[in-house]
C-alpha atoms as a PDB file:
ATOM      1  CA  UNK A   1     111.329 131.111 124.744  1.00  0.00           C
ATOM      2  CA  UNK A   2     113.346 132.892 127.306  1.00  0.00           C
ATOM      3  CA  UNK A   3     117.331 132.084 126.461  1.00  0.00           C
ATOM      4  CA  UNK A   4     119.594 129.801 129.222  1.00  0.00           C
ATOM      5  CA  UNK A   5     121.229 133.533 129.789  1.00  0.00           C
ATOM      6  CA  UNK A   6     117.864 134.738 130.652  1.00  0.00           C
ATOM      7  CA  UNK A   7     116.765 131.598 132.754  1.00  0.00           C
ATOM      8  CA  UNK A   8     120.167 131.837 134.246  1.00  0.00           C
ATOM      9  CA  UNK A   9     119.937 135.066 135.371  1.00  0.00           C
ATOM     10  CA  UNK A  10     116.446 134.487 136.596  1.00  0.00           C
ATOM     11  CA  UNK A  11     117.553 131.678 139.125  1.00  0.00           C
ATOM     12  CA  UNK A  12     120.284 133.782 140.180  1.00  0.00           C
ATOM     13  CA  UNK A  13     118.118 136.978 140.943  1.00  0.00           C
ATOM     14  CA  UNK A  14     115.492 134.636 142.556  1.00  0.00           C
ATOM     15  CA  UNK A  15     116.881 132.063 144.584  1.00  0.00           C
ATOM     16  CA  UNK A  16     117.482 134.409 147.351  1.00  0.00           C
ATOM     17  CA  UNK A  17     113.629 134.919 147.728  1.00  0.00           C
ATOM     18  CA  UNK A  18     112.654 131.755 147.646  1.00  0.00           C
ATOM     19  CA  UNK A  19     114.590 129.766 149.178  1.00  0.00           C
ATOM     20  CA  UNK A  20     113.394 128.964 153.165  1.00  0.00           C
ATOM     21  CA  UNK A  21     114.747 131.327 155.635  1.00  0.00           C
ATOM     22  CA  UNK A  22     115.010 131.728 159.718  1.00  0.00           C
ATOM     23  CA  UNK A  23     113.371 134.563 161.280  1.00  0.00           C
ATOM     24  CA  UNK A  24     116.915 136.207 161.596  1.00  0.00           C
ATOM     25  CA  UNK A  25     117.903 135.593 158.434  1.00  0.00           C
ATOM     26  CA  UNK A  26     114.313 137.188 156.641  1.00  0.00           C
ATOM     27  CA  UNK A  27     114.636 140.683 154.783  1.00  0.00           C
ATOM     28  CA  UNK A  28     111.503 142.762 154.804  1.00  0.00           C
ATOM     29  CA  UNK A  29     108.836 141.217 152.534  1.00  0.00           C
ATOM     30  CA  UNK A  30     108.304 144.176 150.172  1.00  0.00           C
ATOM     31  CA  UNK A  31     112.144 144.597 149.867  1.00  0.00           C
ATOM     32  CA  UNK A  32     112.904 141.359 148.462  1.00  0.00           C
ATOM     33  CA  UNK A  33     109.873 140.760 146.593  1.00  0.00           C
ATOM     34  CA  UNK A  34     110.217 144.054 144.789  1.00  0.00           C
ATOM     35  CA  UNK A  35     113.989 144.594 144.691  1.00  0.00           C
ATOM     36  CA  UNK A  36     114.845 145.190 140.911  1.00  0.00           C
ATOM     37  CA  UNK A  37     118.103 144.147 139.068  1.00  0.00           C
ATOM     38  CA  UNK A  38     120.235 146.520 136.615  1.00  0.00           C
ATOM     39  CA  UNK A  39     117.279 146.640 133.965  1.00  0.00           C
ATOM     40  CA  UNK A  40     114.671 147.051 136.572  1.00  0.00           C
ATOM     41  CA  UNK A  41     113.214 143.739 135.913  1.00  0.00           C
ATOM     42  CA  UNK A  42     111.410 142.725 139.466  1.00  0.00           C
ATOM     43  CA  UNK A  43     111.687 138.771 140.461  1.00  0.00           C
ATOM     44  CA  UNK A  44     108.303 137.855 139.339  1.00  0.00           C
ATOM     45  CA  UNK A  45     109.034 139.638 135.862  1.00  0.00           C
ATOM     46  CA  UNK A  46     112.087 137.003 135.520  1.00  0.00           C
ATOM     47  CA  UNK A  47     109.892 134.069 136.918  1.00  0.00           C
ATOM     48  CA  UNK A  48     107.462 134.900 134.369  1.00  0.00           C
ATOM     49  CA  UNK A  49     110.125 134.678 131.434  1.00  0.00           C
ATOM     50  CA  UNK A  50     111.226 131.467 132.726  1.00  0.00           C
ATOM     51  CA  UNK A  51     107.938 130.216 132.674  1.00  0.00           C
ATOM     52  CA  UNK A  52     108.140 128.917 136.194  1.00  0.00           C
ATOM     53  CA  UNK A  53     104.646 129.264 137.674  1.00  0.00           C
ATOM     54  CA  UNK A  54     105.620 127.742 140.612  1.00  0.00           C
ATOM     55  CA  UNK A  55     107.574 130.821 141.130  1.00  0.00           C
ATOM     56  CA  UNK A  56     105.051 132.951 140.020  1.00  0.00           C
ATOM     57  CA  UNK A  57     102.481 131.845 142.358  1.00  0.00           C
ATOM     58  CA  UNK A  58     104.828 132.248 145.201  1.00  0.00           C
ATOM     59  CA  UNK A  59     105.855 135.716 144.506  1.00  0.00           C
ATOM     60  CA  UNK A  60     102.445 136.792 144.299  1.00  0.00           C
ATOM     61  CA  UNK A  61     101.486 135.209 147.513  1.00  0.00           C
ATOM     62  CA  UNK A  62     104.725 137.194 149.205  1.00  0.00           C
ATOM     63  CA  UNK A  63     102.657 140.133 148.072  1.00  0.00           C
ATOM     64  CA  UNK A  64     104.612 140.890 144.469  1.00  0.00           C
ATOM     65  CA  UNK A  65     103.456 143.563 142.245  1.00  0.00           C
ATOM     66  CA  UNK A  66     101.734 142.131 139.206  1.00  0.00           C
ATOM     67  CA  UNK A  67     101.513 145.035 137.280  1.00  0.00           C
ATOM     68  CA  UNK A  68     105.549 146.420 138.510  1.00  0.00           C
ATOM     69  CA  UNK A  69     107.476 147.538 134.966  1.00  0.00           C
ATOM     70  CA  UNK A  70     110.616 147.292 133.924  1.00  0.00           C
ATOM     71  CA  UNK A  71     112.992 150.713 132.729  1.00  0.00           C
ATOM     72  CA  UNK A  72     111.514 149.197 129.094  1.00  0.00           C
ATOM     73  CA  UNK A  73     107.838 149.188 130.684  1.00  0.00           C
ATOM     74  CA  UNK A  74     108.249 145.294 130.501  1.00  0.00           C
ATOM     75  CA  UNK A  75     106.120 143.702 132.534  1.00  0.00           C
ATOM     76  CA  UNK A  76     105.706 140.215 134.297  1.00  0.00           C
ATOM     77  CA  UNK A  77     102.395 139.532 132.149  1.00  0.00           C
ATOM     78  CA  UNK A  78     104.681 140.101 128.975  1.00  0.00           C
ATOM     79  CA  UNK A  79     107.369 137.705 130.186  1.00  0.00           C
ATOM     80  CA  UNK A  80     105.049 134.894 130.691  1.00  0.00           C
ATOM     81  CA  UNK A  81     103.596 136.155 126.847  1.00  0.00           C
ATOM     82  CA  UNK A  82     107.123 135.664 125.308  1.00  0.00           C
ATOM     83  CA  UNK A  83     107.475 132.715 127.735  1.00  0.00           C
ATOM     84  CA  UNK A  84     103.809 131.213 126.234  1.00  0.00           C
ATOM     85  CA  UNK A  85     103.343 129.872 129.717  1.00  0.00           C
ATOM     86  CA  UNK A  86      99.506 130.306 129.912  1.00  0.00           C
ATOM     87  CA  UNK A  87      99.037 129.265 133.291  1.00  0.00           C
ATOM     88  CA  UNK A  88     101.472 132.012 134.420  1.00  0.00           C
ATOM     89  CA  UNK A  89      99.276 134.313 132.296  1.00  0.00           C
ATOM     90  CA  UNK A  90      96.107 133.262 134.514  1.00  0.00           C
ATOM     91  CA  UNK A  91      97.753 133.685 137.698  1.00  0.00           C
ATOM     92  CA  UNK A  92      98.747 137.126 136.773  1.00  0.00           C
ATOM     93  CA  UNK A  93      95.835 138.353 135.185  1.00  0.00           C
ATOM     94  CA  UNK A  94      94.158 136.912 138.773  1.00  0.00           C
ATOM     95  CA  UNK A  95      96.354 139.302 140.338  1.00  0.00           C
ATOM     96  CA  UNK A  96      95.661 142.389 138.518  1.00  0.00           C
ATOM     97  CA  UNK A  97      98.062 142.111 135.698  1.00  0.00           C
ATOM     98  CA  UNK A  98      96.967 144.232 132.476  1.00  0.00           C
ATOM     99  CA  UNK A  99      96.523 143.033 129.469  1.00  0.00           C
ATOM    100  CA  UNK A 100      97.019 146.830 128.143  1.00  0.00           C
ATOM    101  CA  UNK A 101     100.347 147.260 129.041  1.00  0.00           C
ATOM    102  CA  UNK A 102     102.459 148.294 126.073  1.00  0.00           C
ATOM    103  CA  UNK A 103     106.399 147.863 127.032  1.00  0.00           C
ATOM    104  CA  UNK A 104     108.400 151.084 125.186  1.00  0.00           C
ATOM    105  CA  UNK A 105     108.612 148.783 121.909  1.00  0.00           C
ATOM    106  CA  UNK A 106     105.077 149.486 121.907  1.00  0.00           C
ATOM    107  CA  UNK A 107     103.475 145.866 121.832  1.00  0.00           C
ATOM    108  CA  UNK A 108     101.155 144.411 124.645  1.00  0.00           C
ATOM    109  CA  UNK A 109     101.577 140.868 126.335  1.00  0.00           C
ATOM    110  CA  UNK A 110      99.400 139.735 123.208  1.00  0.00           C
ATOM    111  CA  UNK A 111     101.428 141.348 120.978  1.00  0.00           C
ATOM    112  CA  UNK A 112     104.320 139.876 122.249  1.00  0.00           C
ATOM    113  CA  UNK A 113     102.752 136.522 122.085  1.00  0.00           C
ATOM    114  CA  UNK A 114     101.854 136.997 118.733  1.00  0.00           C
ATOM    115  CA  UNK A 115     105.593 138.028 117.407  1.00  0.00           C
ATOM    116  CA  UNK A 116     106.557 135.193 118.975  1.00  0.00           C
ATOM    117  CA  UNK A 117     103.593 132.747 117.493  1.00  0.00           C
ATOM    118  CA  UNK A 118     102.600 131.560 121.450  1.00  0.00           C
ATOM    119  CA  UNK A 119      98.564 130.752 120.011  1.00  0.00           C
ATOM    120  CA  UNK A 120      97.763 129.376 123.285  1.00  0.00           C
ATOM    121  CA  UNK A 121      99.133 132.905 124.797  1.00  0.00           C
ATOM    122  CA  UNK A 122      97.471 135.134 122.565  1.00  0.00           C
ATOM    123  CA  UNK A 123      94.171 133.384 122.248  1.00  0.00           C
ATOM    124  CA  UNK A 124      93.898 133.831 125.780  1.00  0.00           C
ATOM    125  CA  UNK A 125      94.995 137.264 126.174  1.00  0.00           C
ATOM    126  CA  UNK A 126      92.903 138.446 123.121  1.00  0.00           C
ATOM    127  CA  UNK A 127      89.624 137.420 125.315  1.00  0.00           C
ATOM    128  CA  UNK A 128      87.552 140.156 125.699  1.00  0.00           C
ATOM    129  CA  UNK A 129      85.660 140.707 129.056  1.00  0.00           C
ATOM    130  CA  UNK A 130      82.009 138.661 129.524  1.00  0.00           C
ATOM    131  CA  UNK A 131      79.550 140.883 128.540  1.00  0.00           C
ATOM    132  CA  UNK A 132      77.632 141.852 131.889  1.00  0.00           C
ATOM    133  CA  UNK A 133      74.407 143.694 132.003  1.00  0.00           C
ATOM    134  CA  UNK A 134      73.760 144.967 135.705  1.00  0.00           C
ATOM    135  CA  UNK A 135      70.347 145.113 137.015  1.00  0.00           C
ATOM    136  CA  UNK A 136      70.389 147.526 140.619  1.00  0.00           C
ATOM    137  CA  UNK A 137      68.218 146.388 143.399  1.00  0.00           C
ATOM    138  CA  UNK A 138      67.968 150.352 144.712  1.00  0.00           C
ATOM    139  CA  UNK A 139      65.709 148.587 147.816  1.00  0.00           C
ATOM    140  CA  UNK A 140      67.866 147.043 149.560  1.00  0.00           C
ATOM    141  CA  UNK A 141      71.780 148.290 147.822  1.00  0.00           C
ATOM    142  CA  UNK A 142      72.038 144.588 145.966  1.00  0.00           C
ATOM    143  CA  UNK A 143      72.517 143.671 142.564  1.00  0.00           C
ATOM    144  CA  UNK A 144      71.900 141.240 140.052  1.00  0.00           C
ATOM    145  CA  UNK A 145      74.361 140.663 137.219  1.00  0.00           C
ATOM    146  CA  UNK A 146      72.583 139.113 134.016  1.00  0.00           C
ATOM    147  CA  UNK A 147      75.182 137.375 131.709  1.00  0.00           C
ATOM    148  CA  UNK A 148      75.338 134.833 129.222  1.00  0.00           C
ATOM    149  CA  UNK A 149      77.586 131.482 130.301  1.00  0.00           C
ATOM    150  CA  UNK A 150      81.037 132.288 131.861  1.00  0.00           C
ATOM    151  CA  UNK A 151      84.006 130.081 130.200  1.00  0.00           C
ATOM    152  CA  UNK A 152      81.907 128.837 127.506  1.00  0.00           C
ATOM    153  CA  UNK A 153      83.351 127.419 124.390  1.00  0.00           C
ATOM    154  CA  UNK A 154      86.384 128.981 123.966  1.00  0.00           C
ATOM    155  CA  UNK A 155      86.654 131.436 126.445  1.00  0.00           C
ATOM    156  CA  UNK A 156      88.622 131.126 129.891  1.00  0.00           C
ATOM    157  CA  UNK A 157      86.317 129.864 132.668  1.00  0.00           C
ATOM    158  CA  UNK A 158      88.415 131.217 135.523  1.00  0.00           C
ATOM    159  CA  UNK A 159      89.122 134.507 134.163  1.00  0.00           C
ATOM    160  CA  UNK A 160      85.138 134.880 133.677  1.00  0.00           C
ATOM    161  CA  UNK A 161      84.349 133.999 137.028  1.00  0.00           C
ATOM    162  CA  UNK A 162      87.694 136.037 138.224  1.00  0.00           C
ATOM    163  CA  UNK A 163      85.851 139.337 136.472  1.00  0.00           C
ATOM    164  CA  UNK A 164      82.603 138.466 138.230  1.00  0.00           C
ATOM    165  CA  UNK A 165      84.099 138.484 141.469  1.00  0.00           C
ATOM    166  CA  UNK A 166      85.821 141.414 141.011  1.00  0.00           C
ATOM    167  CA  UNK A 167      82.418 143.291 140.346  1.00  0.00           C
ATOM    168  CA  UNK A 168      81.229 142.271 143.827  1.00  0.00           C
ATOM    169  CA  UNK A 169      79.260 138.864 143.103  1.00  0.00           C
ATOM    170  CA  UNK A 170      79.049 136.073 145.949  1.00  0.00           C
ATOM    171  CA  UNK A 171      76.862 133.740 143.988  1.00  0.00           C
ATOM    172  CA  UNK A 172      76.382 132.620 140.576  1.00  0.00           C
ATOM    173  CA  UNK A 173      73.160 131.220 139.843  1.00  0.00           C
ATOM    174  CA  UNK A 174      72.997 128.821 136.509  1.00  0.00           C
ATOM    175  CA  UNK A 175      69.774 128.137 134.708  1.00  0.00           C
ATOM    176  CA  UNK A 176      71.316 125.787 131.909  1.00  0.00           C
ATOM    177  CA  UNK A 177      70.924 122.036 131.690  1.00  0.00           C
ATOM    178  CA  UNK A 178      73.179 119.606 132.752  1.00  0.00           C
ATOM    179  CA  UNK A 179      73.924 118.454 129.121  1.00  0.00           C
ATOM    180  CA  UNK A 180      74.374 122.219 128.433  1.00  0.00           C
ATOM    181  CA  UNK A 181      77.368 122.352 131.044  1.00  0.00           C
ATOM    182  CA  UNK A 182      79.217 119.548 128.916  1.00  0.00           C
ATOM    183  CA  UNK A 183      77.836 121.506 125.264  1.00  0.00           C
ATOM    184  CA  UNK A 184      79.782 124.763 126.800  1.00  0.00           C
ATOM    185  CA  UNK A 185      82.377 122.964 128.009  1.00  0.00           C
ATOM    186  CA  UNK A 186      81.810 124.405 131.872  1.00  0.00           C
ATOM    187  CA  UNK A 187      81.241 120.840 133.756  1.00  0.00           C
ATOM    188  CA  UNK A 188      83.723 122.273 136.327  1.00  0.00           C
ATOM    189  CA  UNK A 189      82.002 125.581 136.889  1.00  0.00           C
ATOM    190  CA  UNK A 190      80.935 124.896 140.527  1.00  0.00           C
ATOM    191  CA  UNK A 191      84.169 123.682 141.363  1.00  0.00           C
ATOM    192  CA  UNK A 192      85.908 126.862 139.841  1.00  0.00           C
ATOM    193  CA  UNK A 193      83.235 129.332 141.457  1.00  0.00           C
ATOM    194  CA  UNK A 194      84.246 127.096 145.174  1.00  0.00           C
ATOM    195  CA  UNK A 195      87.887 127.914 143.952  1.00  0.00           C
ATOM    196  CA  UNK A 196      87.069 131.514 144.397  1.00  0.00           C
ATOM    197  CA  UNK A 197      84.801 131.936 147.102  1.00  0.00           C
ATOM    198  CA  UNK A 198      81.592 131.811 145.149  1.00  0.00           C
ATOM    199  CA  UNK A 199      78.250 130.268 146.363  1.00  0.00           C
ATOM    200  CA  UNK A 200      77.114 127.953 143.068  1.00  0.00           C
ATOM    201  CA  UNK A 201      73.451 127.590 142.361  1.00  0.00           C
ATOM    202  CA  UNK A 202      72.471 125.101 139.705  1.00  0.00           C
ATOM    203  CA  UNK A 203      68.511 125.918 138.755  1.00  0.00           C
ATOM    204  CA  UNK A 204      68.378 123.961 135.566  1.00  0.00           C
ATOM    205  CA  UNK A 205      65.673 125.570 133.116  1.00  0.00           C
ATOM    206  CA  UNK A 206      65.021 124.379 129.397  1.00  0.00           C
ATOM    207  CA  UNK A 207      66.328 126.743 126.658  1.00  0.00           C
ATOM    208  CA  UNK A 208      63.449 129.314 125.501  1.00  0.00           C
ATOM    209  CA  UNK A 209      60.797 128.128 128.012  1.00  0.00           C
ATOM    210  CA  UNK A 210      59.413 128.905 131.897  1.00  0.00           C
ATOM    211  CA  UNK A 211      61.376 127.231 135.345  1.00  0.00           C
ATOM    212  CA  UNK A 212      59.285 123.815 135.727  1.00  0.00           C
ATOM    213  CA  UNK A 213      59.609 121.101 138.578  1.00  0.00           C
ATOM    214  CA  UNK A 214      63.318 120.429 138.314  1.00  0.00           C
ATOM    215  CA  UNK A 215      64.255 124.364 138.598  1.00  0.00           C
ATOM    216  CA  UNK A 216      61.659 125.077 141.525  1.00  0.00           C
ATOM    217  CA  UNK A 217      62.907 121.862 143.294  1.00  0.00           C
ATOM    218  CA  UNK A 218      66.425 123.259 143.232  1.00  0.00           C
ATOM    219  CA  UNK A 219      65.289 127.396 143.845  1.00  0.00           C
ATOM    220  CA  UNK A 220      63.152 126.298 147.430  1.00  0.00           C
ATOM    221  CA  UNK A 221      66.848 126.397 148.348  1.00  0.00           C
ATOM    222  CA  UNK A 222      68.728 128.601 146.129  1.00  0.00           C
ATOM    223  CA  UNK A 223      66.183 131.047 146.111  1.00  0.00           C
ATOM    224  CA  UNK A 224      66.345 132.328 149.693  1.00  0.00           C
ATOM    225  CA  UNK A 225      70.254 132.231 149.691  1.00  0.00           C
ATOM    226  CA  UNK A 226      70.197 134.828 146.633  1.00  0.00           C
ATOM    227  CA  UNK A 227      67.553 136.679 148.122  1.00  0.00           C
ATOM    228  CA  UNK A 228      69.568 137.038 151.217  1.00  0.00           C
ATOM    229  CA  UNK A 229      72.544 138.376 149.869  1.00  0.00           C
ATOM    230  CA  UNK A 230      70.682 140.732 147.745  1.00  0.00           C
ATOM    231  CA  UNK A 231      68.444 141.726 151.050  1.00  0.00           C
ATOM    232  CA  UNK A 232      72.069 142.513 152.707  1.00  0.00           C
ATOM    233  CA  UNK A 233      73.712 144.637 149.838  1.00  0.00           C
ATOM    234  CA  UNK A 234      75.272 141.875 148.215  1.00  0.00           C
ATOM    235  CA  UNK A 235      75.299 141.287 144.730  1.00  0.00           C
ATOM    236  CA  UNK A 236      74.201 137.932 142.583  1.00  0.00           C
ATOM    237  CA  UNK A 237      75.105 136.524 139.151  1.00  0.00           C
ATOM    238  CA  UNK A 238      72.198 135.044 136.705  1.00  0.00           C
ATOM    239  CA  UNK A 239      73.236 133.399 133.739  1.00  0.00           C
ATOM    240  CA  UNK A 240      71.760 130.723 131.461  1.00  0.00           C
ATOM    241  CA  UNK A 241      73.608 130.237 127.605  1.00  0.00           C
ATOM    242  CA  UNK A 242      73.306 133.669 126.008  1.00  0.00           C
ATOM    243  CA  UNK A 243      72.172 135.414 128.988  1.00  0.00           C
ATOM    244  CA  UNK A 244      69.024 137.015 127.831  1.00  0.00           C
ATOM    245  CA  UNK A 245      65.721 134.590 128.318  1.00  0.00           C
ATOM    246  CA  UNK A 246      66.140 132.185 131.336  1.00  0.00           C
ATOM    247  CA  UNK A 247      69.135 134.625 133.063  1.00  0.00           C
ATOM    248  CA  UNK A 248      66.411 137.640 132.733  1.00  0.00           C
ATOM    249  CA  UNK A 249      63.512 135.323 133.766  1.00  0.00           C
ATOM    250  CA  UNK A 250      65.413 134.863 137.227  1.00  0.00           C
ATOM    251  CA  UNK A 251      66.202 138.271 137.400  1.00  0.00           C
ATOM    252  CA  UNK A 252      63.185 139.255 137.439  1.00  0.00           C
ATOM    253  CA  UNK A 253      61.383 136.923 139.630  1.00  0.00           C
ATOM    254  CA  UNK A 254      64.313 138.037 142.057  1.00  0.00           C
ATOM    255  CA  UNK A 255      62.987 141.193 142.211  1.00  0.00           C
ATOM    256  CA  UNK A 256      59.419 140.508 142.713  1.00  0.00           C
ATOM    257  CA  UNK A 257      60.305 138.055 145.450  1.00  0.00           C
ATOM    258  CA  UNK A 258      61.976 140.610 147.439  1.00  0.00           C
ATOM    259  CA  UNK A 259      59.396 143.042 146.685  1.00  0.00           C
ATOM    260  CA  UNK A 260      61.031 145.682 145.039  1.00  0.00           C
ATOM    261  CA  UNK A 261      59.297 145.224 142.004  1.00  0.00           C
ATOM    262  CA  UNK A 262      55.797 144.603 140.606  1.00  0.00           C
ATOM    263  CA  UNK A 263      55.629 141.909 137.530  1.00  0.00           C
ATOM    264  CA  UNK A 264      55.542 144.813 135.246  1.00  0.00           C
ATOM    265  CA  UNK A 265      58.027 146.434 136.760  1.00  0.00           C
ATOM    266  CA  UNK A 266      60.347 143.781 137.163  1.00  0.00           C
ATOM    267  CA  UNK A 267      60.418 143.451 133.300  1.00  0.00           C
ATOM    268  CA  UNK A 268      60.654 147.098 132.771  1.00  0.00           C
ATOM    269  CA  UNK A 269      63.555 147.316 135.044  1.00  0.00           C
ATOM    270  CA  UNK A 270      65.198 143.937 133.425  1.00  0.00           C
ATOM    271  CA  UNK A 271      64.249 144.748 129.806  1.00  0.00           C
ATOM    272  CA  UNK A 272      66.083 148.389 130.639  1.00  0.00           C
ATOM    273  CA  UNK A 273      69.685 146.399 131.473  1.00  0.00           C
ATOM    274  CA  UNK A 274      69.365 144.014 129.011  1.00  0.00           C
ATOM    275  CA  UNK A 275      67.338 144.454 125.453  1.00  0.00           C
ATOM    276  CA  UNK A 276      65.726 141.418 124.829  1.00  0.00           C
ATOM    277  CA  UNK A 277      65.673 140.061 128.025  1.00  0.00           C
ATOM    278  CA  UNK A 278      62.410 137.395 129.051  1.00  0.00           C
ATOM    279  CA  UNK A 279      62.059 136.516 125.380  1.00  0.00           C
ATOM    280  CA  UNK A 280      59.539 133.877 124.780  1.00  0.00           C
ATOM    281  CA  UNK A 281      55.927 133.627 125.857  1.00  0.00           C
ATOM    282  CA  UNK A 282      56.474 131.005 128.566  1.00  0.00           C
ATOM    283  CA  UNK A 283      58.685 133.272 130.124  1.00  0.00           C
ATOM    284  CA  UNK A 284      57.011 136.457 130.524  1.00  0.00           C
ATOM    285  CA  UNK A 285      53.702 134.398 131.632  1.00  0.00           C
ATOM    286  CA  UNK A 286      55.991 132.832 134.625  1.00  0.00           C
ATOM    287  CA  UNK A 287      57.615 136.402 135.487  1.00  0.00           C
ATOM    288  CA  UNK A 288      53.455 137.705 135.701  1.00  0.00           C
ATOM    289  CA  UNK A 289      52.584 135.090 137.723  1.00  0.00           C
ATOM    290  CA  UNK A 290      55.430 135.287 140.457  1.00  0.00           C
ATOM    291  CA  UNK A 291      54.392 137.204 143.805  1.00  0.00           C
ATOM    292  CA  UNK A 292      56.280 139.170 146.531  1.00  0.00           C
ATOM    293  CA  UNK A 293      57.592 136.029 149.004  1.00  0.00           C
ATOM    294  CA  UNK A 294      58.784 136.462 153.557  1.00  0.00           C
END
């Protein structure tokens, strides 16, 4: 926890920034966002110590460097680590942080959390990235990621969906059940992909079998919407629980839909990116019976 010296000197090297200003009065933006005091420790760095995400947030909106080091190579993202303030971690790692970043003691923001026994901290920083298996729509310059359920269980629904975005997706389209959502612990998954920008499309499909009425019900909208952002470039998320039979099923009826693809192809192509992919009867019959659509 940082010390009263420490949160002292972090209100002190702050304030300044913060606090509301006339247009006479402002100092340029990057200047006082960036200016560094006799360690080299940046104002967000000291936010993050303090554990003030209120800070945090607004020093990052001001256009502060997330990733900035102190003459220690401290960063901002190890602050909030010794701080254990986990929703300063998220907003970091939002804005770029890196979780690599090894200060010149040697130890990352998790290893820092872990000296200083912040579980919440280190759980979260020890997340790997969602495994993502990319399927490239050369036709038309789209793509469709295939991936198994973003935030579930344990893992960090935003910082899922944050990596998503960052590879270029504008919708996520999710084939599991509504009593899946609450199983995964993701009930909130549309409102975190509307958080971000992201188009949700909830095409619910029982676990090892084909899309029925309640899917193709929901895809006579959601289809065309994810065909037209693959048509323009764009790129598309399909994900069911472990992201291999009802993610790959939609995958590949995406691509025969748009006609870039033949059944056999699509599979091929789908099968390449992810081993396994289609895996039951019921769903390699559906992806041979879908057709080119307008």
């Amino acid at each position: 926890m940082a010390s009263r010296a420490a949160a002292l000197a972090y209100l002190v090297h702050t304030a300044a920034f913060l606090a509301p200003r006339t247009p006479t009065q402002r100092c340029p933006l990057r200047a006082s966002v960036d200016a560094r005091d006799a360690g080299g420790e940046t104002p967000l760095i000291k936010a993050a110590e303090a554990g003030d995400c209120d800070a945090v947030a607004s020093l990052l909106q001001q256009g502060a460097d997330a990733t900035a080091e102190s003459y220690t190579q401290w960063t901002a993202l190890h602050g909030a680590a010794e701080a254990g303030c986990v929703e300063c971690l998220k907003l970091l790692l939002g804005a770029g942080a890196r979780s690599d970043a090894r200060a010149k003691s040697g130890l990352t923001p998790a290893g820092i959390a872990k000296k200083y026994g912040r579980d919440a901290a280190f759980e979260l920083l020890s997340q790997t990235p969602l495994d993502t298996y990319p399927v490239a729509v050369p036709e038309t310059g789209g793509k469709i990621i295939i991936t198994p359920c973003p935030g579930k269980r344990q893992r960090d629904l935003g910082l899922d969906l944050d990596h998503l975005k960052g590879m270029g997706a504008e919708a996520v389209i999710t084939m599991v059940q509504d009593r899946e959502l609450d199983l995964l612990s993701v009930r909130d998954i549309g409102e975190k992909c509307e958080e971000r920008g992201l188009i949700w499309l909830h095409c619910p499909i029982p676990d090892f079998d084909g899309p029925g009425a309640a899917f193709e019900r929901a895809w006579a909208d959601a289809g065309p919407r994810a065909r037209d952002i693959l048509r323009r470039g764009g790129t598309v998320v399909s994900h069911c629980r472990g992201g291999i039979g009802r993610a790959g099923t939609v995958a590949s009826r995406l691509l025969i839909e748009l006609g870039a693809a033949t059944p056999d192809e699509a599979l091929r192509r789908v099968r390449t990116a992810r081993p396994g992919a289609v895996e039951t009867w019921e769903q390699e019959q559906h992806v041979l019976s879908c057709r080119a659509v307008d």
